[in-house]
Protein backbone atom coordinates (compact mmCIF):
# COMPACT_ATOMS: atom_id res chain seq x y z
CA UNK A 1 -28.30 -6.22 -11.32
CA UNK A 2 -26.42 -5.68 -8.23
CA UNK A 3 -22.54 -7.33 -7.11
CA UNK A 4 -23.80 -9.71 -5.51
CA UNK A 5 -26.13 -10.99 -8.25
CA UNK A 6 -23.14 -11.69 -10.20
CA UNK A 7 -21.18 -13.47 -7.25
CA UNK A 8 -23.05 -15.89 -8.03
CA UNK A 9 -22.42 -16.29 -11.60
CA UNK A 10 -18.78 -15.00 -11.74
CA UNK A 11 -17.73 -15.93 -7.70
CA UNK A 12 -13.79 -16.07 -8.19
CA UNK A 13 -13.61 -12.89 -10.37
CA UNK A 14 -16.37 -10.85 -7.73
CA UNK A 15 -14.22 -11.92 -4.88
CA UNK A 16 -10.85 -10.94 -5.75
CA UNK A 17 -12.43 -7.55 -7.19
CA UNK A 18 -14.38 -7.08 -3.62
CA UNK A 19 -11.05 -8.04 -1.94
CA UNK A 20 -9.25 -5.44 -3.97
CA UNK A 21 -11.45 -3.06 -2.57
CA UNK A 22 -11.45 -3.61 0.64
CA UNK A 23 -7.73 -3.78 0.37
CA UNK A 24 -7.80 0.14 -0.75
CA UNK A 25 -6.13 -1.37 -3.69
CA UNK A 26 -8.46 -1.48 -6.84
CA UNK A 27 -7.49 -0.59 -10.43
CA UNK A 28 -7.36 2.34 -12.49
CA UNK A 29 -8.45 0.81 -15.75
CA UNK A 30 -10.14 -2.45 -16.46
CA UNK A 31 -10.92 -4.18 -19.56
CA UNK A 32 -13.97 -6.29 -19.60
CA UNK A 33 -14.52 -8.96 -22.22
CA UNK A 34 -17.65 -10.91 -22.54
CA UNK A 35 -20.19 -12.54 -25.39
CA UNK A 36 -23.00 -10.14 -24.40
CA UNK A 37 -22.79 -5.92 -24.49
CA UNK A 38 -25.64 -5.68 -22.25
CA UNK A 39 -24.65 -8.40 -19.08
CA UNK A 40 -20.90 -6.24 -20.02
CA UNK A 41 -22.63 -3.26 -18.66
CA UNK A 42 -24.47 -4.11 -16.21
CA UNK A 43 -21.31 -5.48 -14.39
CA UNK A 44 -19.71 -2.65 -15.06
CA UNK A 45 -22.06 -0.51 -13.38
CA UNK A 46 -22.09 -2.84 -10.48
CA UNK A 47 -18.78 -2.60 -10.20
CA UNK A 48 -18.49 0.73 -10.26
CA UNK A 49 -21.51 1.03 -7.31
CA UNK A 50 -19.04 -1.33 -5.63
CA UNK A 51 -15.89 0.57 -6.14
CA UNK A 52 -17.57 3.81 -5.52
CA UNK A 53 -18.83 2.84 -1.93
CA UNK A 54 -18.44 5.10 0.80
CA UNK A 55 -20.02 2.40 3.48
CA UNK A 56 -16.94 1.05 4.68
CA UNK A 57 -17.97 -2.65 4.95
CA UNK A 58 -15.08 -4.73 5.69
CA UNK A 59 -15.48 -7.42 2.72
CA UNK A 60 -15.47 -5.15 0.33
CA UNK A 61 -19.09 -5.60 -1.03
CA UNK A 62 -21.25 -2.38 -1.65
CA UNK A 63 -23.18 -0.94 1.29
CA UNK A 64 -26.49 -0.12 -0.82
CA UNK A 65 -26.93 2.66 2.14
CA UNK A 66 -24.55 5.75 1.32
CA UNK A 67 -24.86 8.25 -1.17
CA UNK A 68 -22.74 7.18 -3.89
CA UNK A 69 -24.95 3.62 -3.58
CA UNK A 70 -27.89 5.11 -3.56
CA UNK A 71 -27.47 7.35 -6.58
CA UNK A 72 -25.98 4.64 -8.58
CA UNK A 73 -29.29 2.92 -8.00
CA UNK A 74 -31.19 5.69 -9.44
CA UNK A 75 -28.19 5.96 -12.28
CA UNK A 76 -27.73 9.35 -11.24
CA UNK A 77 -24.17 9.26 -9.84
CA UNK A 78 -23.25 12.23 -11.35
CA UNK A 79 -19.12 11.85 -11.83
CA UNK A 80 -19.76 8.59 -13.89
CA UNK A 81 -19.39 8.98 -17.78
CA UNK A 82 -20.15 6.68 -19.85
CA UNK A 83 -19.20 6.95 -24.06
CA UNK A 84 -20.80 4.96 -26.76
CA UNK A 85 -20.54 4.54 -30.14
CA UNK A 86 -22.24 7.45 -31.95
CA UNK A 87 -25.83 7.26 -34.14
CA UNK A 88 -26.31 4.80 -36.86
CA UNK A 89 -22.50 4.79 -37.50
CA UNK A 90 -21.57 2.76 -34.70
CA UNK A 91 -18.66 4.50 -34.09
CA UNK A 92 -16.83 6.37 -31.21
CA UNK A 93 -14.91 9.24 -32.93
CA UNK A 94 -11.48 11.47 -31.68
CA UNK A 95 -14.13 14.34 -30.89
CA UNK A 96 -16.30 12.25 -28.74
CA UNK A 97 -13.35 10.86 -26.71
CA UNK A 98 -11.57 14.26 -25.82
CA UNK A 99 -15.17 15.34 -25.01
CA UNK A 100 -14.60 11.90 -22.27
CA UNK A 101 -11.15 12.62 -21.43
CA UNK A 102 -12.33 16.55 -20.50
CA UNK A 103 -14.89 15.48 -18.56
CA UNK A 104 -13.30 13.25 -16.55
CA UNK A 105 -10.52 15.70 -16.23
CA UNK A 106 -13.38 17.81 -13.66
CA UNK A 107 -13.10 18.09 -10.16
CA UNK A 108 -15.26 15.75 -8.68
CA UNK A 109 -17.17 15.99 -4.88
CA UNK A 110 -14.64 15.48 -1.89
CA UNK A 111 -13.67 11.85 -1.45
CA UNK A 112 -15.41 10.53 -4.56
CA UNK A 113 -14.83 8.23 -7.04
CA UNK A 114 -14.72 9.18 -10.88
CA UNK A 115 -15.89 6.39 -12.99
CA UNK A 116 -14.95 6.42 -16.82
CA UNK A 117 -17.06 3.54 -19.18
CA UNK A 118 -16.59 3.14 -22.52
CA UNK A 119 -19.31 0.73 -24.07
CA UNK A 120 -18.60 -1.14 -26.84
CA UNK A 121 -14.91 0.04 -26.92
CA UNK A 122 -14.04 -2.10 -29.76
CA UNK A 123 -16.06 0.66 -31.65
CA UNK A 124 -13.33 3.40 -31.02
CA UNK A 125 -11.81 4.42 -34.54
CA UNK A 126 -7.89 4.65 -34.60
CA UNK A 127 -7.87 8.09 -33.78
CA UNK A 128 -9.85 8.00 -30.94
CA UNK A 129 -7.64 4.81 -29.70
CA UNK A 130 -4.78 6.90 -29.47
CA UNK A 131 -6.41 9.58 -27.90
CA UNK A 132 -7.58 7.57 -24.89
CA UNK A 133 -4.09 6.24 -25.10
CA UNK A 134 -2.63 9.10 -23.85
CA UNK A 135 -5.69 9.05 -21.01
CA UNK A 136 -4.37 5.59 -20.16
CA UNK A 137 -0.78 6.51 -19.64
CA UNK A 138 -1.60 9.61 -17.10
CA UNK A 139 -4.99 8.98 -15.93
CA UNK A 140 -6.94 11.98 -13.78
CA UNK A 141 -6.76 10.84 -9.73
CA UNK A 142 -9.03 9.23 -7.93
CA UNK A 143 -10.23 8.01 -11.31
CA UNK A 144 -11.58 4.37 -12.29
CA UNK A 145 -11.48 3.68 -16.44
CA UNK A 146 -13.87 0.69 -17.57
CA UNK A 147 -13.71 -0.53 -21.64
CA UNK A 148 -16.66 -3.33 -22.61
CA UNK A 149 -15.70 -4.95 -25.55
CA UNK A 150 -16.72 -8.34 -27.04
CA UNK A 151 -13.70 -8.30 -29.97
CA UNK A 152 -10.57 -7.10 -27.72
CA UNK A 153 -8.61 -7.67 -30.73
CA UNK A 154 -9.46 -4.69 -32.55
CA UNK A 155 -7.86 -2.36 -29.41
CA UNK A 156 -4.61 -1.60 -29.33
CA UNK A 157 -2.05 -3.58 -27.61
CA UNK A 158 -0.93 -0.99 -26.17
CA UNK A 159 -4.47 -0.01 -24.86
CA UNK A 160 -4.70 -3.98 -23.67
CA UNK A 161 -1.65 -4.45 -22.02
CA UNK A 162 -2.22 -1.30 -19.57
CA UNK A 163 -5.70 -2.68 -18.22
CA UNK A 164 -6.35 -5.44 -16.06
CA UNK A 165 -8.33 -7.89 -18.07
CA UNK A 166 -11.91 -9.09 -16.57
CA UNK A 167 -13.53 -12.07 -18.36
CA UNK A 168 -16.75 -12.97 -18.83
CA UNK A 169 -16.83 -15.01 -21.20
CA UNK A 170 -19.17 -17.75 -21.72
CA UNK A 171 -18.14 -21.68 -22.76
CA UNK A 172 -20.81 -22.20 -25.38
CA UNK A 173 -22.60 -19.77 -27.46
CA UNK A 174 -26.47 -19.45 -26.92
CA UNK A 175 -28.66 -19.42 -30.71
CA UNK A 176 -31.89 -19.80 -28.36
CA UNK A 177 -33.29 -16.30 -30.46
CA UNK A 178 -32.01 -17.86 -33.99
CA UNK A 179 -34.14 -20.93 -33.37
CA UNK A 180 -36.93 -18.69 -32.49
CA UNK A 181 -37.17 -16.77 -34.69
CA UNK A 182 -37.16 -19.85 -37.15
CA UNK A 183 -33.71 -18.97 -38.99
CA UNK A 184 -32.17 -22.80 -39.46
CA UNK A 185 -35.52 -23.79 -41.43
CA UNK A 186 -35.14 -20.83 -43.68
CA UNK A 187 -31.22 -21.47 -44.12
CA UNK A 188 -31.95 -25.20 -45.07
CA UNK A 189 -33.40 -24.11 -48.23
CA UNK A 190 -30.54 -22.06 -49.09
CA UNK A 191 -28.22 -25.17 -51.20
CA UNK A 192 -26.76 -25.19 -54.68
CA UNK A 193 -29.14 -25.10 -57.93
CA UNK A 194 -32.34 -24.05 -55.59
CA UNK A 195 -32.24 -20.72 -58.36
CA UNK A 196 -33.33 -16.96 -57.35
CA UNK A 197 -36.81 -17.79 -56.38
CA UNK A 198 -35.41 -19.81 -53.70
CA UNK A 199 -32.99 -17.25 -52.56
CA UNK A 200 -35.21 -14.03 -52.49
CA UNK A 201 -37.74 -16.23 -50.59
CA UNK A 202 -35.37 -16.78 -48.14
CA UNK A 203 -33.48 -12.95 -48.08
CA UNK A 204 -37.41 -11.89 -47.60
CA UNK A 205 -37.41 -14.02 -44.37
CA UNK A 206 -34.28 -13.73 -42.84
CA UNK A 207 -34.86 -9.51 -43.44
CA UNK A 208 -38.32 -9.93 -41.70
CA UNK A 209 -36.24 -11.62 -38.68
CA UNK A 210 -33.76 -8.66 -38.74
CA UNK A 211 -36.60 -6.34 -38.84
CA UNK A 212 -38.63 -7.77 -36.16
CA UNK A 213 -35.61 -7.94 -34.21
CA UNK A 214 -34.65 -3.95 -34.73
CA UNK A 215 -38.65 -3.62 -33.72
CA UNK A 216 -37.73 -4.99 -30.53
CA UNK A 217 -34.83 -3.27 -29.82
CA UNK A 218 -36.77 -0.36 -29.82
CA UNK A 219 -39.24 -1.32 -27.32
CA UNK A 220 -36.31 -2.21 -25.06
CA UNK A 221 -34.50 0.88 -25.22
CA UNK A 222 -37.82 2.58 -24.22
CA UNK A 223 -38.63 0.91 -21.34
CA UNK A 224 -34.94 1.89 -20.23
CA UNK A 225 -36.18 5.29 -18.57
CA UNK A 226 -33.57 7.87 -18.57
CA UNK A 227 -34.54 10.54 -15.76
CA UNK A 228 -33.18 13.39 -18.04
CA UNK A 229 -35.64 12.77 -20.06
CA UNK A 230 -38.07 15.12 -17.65
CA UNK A 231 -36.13 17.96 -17.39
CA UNK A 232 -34.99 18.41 -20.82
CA UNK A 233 -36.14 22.04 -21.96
CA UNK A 234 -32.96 23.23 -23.86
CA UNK A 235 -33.44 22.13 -27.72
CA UNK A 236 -29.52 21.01 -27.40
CA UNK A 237 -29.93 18.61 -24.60
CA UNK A 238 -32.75 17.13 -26.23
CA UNK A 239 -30.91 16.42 -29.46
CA UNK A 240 -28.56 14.81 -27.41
CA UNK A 241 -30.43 12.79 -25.64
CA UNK A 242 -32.41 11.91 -28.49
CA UNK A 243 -28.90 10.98 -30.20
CA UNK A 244 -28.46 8.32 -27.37
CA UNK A 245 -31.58 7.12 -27.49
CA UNK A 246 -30.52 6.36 -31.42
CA UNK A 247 -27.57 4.69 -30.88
CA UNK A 248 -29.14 2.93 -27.90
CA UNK A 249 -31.78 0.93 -29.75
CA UNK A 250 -28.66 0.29 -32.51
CA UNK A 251 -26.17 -1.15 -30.12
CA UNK A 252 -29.34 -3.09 -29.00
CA UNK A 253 -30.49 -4.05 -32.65
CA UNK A 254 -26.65 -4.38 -33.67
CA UNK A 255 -26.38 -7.16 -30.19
CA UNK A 256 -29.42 -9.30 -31.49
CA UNK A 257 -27.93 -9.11 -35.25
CA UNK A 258 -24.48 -10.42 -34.05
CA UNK A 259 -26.04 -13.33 -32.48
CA UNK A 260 -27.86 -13.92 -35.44
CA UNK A 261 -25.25 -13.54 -37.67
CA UNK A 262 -22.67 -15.90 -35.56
CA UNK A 263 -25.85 -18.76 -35.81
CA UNK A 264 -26.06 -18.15 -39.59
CA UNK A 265 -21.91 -19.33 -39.80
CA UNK A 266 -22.35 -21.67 -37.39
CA UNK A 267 -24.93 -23.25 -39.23
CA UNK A 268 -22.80 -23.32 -42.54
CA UNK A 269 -19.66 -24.53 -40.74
CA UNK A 270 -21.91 -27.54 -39.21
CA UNK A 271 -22.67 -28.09 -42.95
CA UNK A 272 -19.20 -28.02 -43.83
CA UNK A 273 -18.31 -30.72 -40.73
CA UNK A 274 -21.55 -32.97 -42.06
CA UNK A 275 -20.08 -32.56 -45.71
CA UNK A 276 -16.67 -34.07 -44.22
CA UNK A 277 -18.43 -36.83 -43.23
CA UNK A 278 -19.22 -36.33 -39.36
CA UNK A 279 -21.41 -38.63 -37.42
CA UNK A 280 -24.50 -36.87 -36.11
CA UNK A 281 -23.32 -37.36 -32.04
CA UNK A 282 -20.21 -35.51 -32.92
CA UNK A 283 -22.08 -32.22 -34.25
CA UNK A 284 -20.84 -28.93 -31.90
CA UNK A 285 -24.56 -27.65 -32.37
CA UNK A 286 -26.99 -30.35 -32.31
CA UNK A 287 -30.23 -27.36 -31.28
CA UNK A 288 -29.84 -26.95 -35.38
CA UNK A 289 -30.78 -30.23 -36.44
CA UNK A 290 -33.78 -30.31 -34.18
CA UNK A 291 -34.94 -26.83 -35.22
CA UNK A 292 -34.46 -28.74 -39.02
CA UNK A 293 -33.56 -32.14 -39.86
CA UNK A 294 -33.03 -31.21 -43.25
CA UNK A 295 -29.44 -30.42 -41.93
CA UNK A 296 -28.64 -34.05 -41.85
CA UNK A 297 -30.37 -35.37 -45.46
CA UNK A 298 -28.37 -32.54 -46.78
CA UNK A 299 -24.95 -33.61 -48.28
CA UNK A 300 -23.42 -31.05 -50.17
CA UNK A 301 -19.36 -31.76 -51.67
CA UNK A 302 -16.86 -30.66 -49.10
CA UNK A 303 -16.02 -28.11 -52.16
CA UNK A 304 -19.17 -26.75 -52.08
CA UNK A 305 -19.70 -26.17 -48.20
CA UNK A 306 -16.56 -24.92 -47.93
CA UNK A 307 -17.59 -21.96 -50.58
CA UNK A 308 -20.68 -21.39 -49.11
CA UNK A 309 -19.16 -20.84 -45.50
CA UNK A 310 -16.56 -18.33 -47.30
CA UNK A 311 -19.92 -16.42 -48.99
CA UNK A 312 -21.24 -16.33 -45.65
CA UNK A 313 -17.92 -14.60 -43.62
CA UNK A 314 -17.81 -12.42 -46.88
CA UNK A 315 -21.86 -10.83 -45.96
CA UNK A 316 -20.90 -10.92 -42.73
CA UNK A 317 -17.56 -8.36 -43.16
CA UNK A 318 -19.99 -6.57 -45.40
CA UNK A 319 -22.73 -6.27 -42.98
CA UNK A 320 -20.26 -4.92 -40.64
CA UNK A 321 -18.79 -2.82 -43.23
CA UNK A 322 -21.92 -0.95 -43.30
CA UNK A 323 -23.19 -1.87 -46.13
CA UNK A 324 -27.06 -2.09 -46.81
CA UNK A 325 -28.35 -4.70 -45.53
CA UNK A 326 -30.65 -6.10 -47.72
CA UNK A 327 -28.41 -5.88 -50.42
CA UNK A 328 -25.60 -7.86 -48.74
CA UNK A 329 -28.57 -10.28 -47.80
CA UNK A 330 -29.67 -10.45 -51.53
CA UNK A 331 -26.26 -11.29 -52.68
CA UNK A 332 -25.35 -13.83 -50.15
CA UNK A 333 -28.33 -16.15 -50.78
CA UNK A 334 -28.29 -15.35 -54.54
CA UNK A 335 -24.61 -16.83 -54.49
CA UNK A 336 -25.57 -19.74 -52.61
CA UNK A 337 -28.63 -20.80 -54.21
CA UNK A 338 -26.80 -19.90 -57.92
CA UNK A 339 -27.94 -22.51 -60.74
CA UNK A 340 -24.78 -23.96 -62.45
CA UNK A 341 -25.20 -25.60 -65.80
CA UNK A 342 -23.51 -28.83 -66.10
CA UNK A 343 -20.53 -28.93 -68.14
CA UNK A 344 -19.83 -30.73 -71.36
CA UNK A 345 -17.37 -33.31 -71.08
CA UNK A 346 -13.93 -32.13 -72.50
CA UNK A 347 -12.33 -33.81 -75.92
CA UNK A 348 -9.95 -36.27 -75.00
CA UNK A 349 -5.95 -34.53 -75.52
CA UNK A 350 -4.40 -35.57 -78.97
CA UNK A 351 -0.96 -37.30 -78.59
């Protein structure tokens, strides 16, 4: 997507930034905050085609004609790095960002820009936090630093306060893939007393989601052609690019999961709001009812929902903890669905 795609989307936030450039007077470091890693990225790199112009136009907007615009086009530019999180880990370790910091430390051509993106930043251990840190505080010249994150909370303040925050945030969170992929059906059976049948039923579906999901990710990250790909002969630069291809199709899998898993506590925290007695009109998410109306008919205790939301957050930290996923899976919807035998009434106290 080019600038001016996003103008149109983000017009207040494209214009000051265009204005900055033409001003000679654009940042060093930006931090960009948004719902989506992927439309995070794409700005990014339209930004940077933007800042990187050597066309001269007076409004600041990218000339598409010179050679910095045309090899951004053909994501060849060759003094933009990018770093993302590394291999099934999902992290971005101390190694990895001095590896960043040298490289962007080279000269680049005569009169061009250096861009420096970090995708995913939020990704970036403690280590490698304070590492950049110290990039931060004296960054190389002529030098433009970029962090994507959607969970700015897990950088440092100190990392925070010395970027100028971009937002592109959205108002209202989209579950168009949970409904579907048919997820609020499957999590309407998931209620107290419905016993382990129920519940490895429904871990059997919601794991055939995830895995159809991670099936597509794939496919995605192989229709992104990267033009190194031809060239690579040496057995090390094919490792490594096979490495990012990895991690590619994870940040892509891990993107589609997130959304998934936010519409999984959203659904439970609806619950929770129709357990408290909420009128149907008032209900923040009203796609889940029509994707199924069993929502409504079911009335769990406010107790209850309010346990089951808590056993939901608890897979979720679990799932992000790295732990397998189909066992986290099991155990969530085992817990929910959990048979409890009625208790005997208690002997009344002696006096």
């Amino acid at each position: 997507m080019s600038f001016a795609d996003f103008a149109e989307r983000y017009p207040r936030l494209c214009q000051c930034l265009q204005q900055a450039k033409a001003n000679d007077r654009s940042g060093q470091a930006y931090l960009l905050v948004g719902d989506t890693p992927g439309l995070l990225e794409d700005f990014a790199m339209a930004w940077a085609q933007t800042a990187a112009c050597t066309g001269g136009r007076t409004d600041g907007a990218a000339c598409g004609k010179c050679q910095p615009c045309r090899l951004f086009q053909m994501k060849a530019y060759p003094e933009c790095f990018i770093l993302r999180p590394q291999s099934k880990s999902r992290t971005i370790t101390v190694d990895s960002m001095r590896q960043f910091d040298h490289d962007l430390s080279l000269a680049a051509a005569p009169g061009r820009l250096k861009v420096g993106i970090i995708v995913e930043a939020e990704c970036m251990g403690a280590e490698a936090q304070n590492a950049f840190l110290k990039t931060l505080e004296e960054p190389p010249s002529h030098t433009m630093l970029l962090l994507l994150t959607v969970n700015s909370r897990q950088l440092l303040p100190t990392i925070r306060s010395r970027c100028q925050l971009l937002s592109l945030l959205r108002n209202r969170q989209d579950y168009a893939i949970a409904v579907e992929q048919g997820l609020f059906p499957v999590l309407a059976g998931l209620r107290r007393n419905a016993g382990a049948s129920v519940a490895v039923r429904a871990a059997s579906r919601i794991s055939a989601i995830l895995a159809g999901l991670h099936a597509a990710a794939e496919a995605t990250a192989k229709t992104d052609d990267d033009p190194r790909w031809k060239d690579a002969d040496d057995p090390k630069i094919k490792k490594q690019l096979e490495e990012e291809q990895t991690a590619k199709v994870e940040a892509e899998y891990i993107r589609c999961r997130e959304n998934l898993l936010d519409a999984m506590q959203a659904w439970f925290l609806q619950r929770l709001i129709i357990a408290n007695g909420a009128d149907e009109q008032h209900l923040p998410h009203p796609e889940m009812v029509s994707a199924a109306p069993e929502l409504l008919r079911q009335r769990p205790n406010p107790w209850e929902a309010e346990q089951d939301v808590r056993m939901v957050e608890e897979f979720v930290r679990a799932l992000r903890g790295n732990v397998e996923e189909r066992l986290a899976l099991d155990a969530m919807c085992l817990s929910i669905t959990e048979k409890i035998a009625a208790r005997a009434p208690q002997p009344a106290a002696r006096r």
